[in-house]
N, C-alpha and C. Protein backbone atom coordinates (compact mmCIF):
# COMPACT_ATOMS: atom_id res chain seq x y z
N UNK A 1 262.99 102.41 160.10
CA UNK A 1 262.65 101.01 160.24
C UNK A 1 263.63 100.15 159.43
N UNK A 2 263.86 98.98 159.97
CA UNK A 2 265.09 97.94 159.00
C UNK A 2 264.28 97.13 158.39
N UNK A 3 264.96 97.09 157.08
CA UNK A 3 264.51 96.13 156.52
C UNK A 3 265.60 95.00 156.15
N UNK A 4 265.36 93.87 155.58
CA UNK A 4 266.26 92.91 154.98
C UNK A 4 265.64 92.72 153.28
N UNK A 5 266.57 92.68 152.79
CA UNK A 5 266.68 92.55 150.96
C UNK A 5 267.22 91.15 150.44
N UNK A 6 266.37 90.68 149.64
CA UNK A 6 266.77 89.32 149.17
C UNK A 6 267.82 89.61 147.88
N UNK A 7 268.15 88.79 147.35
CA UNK A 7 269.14 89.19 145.84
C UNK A 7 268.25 89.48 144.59
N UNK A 8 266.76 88.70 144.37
CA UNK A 8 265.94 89.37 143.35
C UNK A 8 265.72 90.47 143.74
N UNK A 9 265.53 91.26 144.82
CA UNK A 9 264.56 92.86 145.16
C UNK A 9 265.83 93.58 144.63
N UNK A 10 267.27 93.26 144.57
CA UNK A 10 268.59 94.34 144.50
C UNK A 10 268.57 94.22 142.65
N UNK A 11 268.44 92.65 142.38
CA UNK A 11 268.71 92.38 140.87
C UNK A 11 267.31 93.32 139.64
N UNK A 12 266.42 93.43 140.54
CA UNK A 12 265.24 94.09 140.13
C UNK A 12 265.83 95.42 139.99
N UNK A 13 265.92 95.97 140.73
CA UNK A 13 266.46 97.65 140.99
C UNK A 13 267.46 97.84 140.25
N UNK A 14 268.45 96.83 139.83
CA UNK A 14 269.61 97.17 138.87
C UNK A 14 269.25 97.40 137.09
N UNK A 15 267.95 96.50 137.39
CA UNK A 15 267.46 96.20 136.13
C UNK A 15 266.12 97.46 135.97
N UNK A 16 266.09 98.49 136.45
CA UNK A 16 265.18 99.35 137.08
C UNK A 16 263.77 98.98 136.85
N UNK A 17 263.75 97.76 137.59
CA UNK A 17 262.01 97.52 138.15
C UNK A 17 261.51 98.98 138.88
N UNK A 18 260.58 99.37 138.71
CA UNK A 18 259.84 100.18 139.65
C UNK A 18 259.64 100.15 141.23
N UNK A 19 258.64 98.65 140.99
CA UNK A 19 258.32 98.43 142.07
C UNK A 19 259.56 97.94 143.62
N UNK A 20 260.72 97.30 143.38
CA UNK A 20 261.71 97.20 143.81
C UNK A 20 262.08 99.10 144.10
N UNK A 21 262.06 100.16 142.95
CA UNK A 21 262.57 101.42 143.93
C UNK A 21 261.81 101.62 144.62
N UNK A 22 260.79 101.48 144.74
CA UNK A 22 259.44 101.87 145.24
C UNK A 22 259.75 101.35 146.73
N UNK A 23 259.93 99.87 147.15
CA UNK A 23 259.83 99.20 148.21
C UNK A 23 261.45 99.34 149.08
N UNK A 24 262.47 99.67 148.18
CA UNK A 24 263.80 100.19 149.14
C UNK A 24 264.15 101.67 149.33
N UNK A 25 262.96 102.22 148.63
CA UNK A 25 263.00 104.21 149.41
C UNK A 25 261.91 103.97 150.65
N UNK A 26 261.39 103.04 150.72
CA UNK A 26 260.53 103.13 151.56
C UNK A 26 261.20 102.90 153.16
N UNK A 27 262.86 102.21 153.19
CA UNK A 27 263.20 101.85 154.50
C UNK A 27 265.13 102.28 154.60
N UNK A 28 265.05 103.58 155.44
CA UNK A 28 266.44 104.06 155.71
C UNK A 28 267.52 103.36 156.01
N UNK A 29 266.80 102.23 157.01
CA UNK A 29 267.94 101.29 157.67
C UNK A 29 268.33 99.91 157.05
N UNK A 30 268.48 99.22 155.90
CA UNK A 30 268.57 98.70 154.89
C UNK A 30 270.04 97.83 155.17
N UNK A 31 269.35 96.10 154.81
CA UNK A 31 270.14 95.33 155.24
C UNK A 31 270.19 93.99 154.09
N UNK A 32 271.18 93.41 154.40
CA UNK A 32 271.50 92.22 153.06
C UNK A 32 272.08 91.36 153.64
N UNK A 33 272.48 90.20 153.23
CA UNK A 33 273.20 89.23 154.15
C UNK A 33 274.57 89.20 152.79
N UNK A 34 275.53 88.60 153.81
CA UNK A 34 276.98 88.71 152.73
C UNK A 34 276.58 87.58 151.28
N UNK A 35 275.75 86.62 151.56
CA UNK A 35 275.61 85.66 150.32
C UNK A 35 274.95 86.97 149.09
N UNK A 36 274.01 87.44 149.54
CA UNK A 36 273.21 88.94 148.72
C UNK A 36 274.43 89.27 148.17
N UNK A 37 275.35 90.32 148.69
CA UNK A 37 276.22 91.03 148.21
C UNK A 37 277.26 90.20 146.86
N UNK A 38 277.63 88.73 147.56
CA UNK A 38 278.56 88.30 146.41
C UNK A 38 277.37 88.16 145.24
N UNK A 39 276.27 87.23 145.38
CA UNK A 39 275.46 86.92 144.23
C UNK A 39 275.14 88.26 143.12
N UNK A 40 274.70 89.25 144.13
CA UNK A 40 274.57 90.81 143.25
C UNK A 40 275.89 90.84 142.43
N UNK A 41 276.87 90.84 143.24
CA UNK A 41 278.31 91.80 142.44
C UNK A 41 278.82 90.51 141.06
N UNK A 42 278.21 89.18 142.07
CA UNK A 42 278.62 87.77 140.71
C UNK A 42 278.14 88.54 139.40
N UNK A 43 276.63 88.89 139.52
CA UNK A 43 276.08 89.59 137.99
C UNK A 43 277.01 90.79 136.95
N UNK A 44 277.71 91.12 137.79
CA UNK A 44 278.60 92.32 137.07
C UNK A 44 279.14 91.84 135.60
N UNK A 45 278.92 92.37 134.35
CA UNK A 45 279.53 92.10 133.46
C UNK A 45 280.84 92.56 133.04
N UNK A 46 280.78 93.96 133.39
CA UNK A 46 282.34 94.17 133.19
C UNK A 46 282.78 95.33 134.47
N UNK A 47 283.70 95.65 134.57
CA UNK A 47 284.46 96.69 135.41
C UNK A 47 283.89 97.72 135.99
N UNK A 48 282.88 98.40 134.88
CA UNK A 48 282.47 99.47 134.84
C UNK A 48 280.63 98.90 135.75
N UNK A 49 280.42 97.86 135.31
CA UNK A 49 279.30 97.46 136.06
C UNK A 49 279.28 96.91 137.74
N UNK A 50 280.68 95.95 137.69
CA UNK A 50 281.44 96.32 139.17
C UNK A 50 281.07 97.19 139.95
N UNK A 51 281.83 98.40 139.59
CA UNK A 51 281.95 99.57 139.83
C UNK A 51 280.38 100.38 140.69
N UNK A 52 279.79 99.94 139.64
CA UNK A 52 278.57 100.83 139.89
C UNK A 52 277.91 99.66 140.81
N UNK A 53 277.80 98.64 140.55
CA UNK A 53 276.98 97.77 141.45
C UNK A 53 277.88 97.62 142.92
N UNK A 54 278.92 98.10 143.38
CA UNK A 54 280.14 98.38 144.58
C UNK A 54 279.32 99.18 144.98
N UNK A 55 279.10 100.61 144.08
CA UNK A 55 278.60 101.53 144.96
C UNK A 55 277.28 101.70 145.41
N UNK A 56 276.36 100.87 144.52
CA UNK A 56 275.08 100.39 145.50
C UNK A 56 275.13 99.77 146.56
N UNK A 57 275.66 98.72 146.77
CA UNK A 57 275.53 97.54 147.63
C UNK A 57 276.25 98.48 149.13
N UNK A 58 277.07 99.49 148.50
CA UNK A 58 277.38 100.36 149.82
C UNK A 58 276.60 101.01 150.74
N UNK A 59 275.43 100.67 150.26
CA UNK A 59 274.43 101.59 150.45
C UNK A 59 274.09 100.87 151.66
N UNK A 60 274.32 99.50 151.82
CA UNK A 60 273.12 98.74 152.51
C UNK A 60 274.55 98.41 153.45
N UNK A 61 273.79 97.90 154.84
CA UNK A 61 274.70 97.08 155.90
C UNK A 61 274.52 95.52 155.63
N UNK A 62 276.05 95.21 155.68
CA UNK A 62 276.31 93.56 155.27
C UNK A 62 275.94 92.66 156.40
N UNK A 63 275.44 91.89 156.56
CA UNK A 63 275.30 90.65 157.49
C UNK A 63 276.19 89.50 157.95
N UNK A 64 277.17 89.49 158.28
CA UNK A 64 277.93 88.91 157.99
C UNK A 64 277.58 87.85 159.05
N UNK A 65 277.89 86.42 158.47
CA UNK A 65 277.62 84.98 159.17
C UNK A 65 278.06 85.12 160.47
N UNK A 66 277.42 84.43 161.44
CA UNK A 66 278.70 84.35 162.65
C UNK A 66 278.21 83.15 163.22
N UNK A 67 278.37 82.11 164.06
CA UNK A 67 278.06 80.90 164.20
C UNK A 67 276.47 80.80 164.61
N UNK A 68 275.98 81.77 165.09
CA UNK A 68 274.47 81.61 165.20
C UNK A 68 273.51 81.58 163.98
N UNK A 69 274.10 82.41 163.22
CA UNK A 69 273.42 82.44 161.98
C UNK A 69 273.83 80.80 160.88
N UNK A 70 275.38 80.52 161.27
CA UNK A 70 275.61 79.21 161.27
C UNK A 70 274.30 78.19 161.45
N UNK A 71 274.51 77.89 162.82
CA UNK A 71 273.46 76.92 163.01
C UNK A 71 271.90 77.35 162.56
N UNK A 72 271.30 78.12 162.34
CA UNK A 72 269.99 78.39 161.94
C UNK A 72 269.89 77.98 160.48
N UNK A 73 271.26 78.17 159.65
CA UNK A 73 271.39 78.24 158.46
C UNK A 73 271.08 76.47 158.42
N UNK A 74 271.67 75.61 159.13
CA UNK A 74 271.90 74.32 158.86
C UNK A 74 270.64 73.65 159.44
N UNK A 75 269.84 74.51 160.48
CA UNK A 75 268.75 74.21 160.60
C UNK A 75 267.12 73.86 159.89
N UNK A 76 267.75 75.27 159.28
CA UNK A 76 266.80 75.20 157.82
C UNK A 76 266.84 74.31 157.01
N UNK A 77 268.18 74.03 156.38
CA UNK A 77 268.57 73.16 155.21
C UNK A 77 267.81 72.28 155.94
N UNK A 78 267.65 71.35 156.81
CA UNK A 78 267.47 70.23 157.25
C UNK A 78 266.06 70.39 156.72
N UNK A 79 265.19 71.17 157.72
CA UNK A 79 263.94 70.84 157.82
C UNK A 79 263.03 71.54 157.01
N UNK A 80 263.53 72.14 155.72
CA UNK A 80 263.20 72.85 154.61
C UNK A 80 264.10 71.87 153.45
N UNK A 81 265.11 71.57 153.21
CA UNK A 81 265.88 71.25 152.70
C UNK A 81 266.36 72.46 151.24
N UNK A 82 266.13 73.66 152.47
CA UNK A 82 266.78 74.60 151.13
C UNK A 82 268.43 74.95 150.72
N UNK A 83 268.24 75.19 149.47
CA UNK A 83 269.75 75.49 149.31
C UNK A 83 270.76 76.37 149.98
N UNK A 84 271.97 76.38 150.18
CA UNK A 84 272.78 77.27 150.82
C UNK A 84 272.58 78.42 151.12
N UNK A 85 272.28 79.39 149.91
CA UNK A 85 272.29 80.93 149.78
C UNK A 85 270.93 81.18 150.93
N UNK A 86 269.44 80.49 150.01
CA UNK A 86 268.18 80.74 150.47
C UNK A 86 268.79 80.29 151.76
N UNK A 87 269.00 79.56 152.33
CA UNK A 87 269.08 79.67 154.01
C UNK A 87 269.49 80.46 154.77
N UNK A 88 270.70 80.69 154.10
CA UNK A 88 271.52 81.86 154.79
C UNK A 88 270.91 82.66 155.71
N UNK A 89 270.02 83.44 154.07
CA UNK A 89 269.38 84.78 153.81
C UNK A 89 268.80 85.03 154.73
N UNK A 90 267.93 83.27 154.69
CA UNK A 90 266.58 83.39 155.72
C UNK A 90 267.16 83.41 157.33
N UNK A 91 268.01 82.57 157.25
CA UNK A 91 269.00 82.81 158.69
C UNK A 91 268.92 83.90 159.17
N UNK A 92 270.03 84.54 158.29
CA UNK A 92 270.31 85.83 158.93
C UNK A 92 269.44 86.96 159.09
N UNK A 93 268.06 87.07 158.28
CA UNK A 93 267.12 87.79 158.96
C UNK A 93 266.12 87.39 160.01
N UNK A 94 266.13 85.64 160.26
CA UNK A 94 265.90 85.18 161.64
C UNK A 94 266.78 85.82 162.89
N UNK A 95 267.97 85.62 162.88
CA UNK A 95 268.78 86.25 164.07
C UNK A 95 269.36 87.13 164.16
N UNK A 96 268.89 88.34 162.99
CA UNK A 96 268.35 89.53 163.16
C UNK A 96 267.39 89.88 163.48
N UNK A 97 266.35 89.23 163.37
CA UNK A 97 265.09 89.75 163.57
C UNK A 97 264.38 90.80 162.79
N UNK A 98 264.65 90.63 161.33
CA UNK A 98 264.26 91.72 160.26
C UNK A 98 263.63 91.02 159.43
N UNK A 99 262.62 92.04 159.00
CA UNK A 99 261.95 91.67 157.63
C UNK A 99 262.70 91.56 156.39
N UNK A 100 261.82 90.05 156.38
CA UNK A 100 262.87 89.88 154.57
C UNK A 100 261.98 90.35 153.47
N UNK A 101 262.55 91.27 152.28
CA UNK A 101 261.38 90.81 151.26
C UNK A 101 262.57 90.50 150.31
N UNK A 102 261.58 89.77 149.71
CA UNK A 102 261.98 88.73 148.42
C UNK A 102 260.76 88.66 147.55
N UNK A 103 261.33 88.38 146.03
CA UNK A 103 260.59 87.34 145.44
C UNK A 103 259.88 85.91 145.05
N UNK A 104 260.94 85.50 146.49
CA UNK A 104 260.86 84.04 146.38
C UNK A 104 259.60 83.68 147.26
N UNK A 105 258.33 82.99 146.39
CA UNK A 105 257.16 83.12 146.96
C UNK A 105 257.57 81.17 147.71
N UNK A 106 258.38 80.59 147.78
CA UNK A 106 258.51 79.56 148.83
C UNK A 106 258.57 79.86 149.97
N UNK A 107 259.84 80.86 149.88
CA UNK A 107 259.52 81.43 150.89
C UNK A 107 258.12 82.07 152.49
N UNK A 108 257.33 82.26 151.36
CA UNK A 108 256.04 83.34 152.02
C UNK A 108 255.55 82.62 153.07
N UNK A 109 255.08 81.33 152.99
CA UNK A 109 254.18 80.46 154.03
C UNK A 109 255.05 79.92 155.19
N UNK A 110 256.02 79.75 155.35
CA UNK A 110 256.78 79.62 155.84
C UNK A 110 257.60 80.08 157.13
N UNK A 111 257.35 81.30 156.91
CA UNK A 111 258.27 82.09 157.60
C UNK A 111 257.65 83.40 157.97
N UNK A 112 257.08 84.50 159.69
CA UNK A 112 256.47 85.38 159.79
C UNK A 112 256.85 86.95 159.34
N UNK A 113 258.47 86.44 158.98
CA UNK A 113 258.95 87.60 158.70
C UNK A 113 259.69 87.97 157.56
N UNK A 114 258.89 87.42 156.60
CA UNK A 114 259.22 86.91 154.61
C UNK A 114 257.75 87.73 154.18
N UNK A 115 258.30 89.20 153.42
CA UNK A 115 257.21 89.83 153.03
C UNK A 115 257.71 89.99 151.38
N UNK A 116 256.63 89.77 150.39
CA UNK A 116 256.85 89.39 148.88
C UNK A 116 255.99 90.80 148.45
N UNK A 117 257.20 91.80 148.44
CA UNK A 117 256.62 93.68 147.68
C UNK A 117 255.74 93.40 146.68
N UNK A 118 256.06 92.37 145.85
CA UNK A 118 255.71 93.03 144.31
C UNK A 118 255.60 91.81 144.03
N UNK A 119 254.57 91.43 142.85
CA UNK A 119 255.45 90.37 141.91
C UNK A 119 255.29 90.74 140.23
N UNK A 120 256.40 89.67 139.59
CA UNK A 120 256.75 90.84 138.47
C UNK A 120 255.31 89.39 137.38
């Protein structure tokens, strides 16, 4: 089954939350959008944390924008007025059609396919 990963569920797991391993052993086919990947690897403190946070994020398939996810993205902003990244995210698991989980409980009401694992 696919899932989609917000940047708290990856930042949790780096920081070894439980409940975050708990909720990404649970799904083989494992997905992120490209804003996820830079924000994760932004956290890297040095080379060696790079490194290791490279070879997680390998783990997962990237999302990469393409003009559909474009316009959904700018759709949102409008009628949410959310910020860049959060739209994206939410974009791109709209026109994917995947479950997002996140921590971001704005998210939850909102949207049928924004599921919140855990909260810390």
């Amino acid at each position: 089954m696919k899932a989609m990963f917000d940047s708290n569920i990856l930042m949790d797991y780096l920081n070894q939350v439980d409940a975050s391993r708990d909720v990404l052993s649970q799904y083989q086919e494992r997905y992120i959008s490209l804003i996820t990947y830079i924000e994760v690897l932004a956290g890297a403190k040095t080379l060696q944390d790079e490194y290791v946070i490279k070879g997680f994020l390998n783990k997962f398939h990237i999302i990469i924008p393409n003009v559909k996810i474009g316009d959904q993205t700018v759709k949102l902003r409008k009628e949410y007025r959310f910020k860049l990244p959060d739209a994206l995210i939410v974009a791109s698991s709209i026109e994917q059609d995947i479950q997002l989980f996140t921590r971001d409980e704005n998210l939850l009401n909102k949207f049928a396919n924004v599921v919140i694992p855990y909260r810390l």
